[in-house]
Protein backbone atom coordinates (compact mmCIF):
# COMPACT_ATOMS: atom_id res chain seq x y z
CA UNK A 1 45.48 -19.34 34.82
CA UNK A 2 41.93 -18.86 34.67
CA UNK A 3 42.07 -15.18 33.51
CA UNK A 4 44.43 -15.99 31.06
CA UNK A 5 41.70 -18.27 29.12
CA UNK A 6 39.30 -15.80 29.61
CA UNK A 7 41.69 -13.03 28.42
CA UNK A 8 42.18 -15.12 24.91
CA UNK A 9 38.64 -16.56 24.60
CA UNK A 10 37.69 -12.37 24.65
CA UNK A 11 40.35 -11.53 22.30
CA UNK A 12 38.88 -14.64 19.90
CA UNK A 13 35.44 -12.94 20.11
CA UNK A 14 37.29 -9.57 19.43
CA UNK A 15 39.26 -9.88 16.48
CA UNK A 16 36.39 -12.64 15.13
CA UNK A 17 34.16 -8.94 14.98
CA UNK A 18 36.77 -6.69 13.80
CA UNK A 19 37.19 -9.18 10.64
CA UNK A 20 33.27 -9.50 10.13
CA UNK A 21 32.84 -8.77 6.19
CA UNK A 22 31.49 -5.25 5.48
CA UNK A 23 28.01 -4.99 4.16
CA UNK A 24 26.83 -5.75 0.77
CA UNK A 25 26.80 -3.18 -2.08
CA UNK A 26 23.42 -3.51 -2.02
CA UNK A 27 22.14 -3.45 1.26
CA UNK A 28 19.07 -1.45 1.73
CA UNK A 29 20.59 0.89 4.09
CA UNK A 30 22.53 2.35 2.37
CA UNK A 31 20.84 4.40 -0.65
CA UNK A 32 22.23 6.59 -3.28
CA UNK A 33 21.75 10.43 -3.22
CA UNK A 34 19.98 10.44 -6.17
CA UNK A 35 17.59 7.26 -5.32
CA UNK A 36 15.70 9.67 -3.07
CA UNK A 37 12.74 11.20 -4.03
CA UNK A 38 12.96 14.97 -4.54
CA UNK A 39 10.08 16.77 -2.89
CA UNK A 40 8.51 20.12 -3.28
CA UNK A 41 6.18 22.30 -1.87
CA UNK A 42 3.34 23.69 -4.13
CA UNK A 43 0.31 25.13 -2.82
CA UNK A 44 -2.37 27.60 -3.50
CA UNK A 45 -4.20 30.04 -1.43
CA UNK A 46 -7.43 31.72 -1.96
CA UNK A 47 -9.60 34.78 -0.77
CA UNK A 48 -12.79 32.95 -1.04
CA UNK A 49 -14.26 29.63 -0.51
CA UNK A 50 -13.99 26.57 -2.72
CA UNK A 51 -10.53 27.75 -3.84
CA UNK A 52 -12.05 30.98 -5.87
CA UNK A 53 -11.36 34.72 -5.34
CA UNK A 54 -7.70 36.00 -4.64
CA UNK A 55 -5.12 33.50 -5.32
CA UNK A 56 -1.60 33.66 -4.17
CA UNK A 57 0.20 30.93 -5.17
CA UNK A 58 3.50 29.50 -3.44
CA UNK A 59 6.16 26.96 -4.96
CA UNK A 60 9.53 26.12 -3.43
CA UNK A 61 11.61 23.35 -5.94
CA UNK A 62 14.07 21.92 -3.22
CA UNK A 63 11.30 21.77 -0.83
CA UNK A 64 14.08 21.30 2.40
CA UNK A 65 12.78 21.74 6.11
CA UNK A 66 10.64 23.06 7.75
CA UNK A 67 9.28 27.07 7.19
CA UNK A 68 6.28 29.60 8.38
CA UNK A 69 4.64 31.78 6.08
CA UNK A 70 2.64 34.28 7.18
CA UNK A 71 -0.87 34.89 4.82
CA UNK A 72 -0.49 38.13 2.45
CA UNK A 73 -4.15 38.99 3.25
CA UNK A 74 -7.24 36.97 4.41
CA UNK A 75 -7.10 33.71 2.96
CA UNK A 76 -10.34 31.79 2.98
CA UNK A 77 -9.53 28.31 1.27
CA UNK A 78 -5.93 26.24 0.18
CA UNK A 79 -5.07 23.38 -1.91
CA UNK A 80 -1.83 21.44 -1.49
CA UNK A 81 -0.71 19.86 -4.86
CA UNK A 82 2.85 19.46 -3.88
CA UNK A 83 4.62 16.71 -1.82
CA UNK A 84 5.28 18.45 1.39
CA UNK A 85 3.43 18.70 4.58
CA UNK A 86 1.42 21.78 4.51
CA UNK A 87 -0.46 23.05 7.65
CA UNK A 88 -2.88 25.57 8.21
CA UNK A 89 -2.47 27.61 11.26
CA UNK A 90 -5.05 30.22 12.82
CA UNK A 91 -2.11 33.27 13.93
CA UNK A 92 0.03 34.76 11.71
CA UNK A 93 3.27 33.18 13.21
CA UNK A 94 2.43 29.42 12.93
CA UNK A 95 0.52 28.96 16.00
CA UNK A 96 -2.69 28.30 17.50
CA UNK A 97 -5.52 26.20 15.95
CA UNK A 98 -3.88 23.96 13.15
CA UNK A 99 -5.24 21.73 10.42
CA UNK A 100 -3.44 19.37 7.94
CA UNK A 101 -3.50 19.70 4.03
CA UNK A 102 -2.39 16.73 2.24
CA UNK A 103 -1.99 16.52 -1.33
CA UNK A 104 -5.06 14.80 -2.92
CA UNK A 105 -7.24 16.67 -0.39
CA UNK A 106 -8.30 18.78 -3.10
CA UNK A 107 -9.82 22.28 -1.92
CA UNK A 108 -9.73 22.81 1.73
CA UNK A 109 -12.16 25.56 3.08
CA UNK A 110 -10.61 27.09 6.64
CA UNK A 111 -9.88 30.36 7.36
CA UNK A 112 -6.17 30.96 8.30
CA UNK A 113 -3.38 33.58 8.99
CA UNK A 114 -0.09 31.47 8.54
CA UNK A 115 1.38 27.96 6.77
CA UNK A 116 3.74 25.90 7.71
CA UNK A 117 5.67 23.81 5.33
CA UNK A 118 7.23 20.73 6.51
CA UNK A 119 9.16 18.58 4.17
């Protein structure tokens, strides 16, 4: 006799969660697709210091993941006016010493041989 009252107090408890009311149209959780902010990655590198010399510039609209670029030729200076993470690396394949460019930095002077865009 005892298990049977524990038996329906559990299925009480049971189908009391299974009816719990879904949550609210606008709960906070859940977001639209088209609420979220669209990033992008936008930045500029240059041969010489204080953003001057060679540019090469770089701009990728979706701005989705995470990518390496290896530096055309000797870069000297960068400035990040997008919305992604951009980091400086000192090898060509995204490794080594590392520094982080965030937009508003304005010109960064570092010598570097790969970025990595993280968005």
């Amino acid at each position: 006799m005892h298990t049977k009252q524990i038996l329906a107090i559990f299925s009480l408890f049971t189908s009391m969660a299974l009816a719990a009311p879904a949550g609210e149209v606008g709960d906070v959780s859940a977001r639209d697709v088209g609420d979220l902010e669209k990033r992008s990655a936008n930045f500029n590198m240059y041969g010489g210091d204080g953003c001057t010399g060679q540019v090469h510039g770089y701009f990728h609209a979706d701005g989705t993941g995470y990518r390496c670029y290896p530096v055309p030729a000797g870069k000297r200076s960068i400035h990040n006016v997008g919305s992604c993470n951009v980091q400086t690396w000192s090898g060509t394949n995204c490794q080594g010493s590392s520094a982080v460019v965030t937009q508003g930095d304005g010109c960064r002077n570092i010598l570097y041989g790969s970025v990595s865009v993280n968005c």
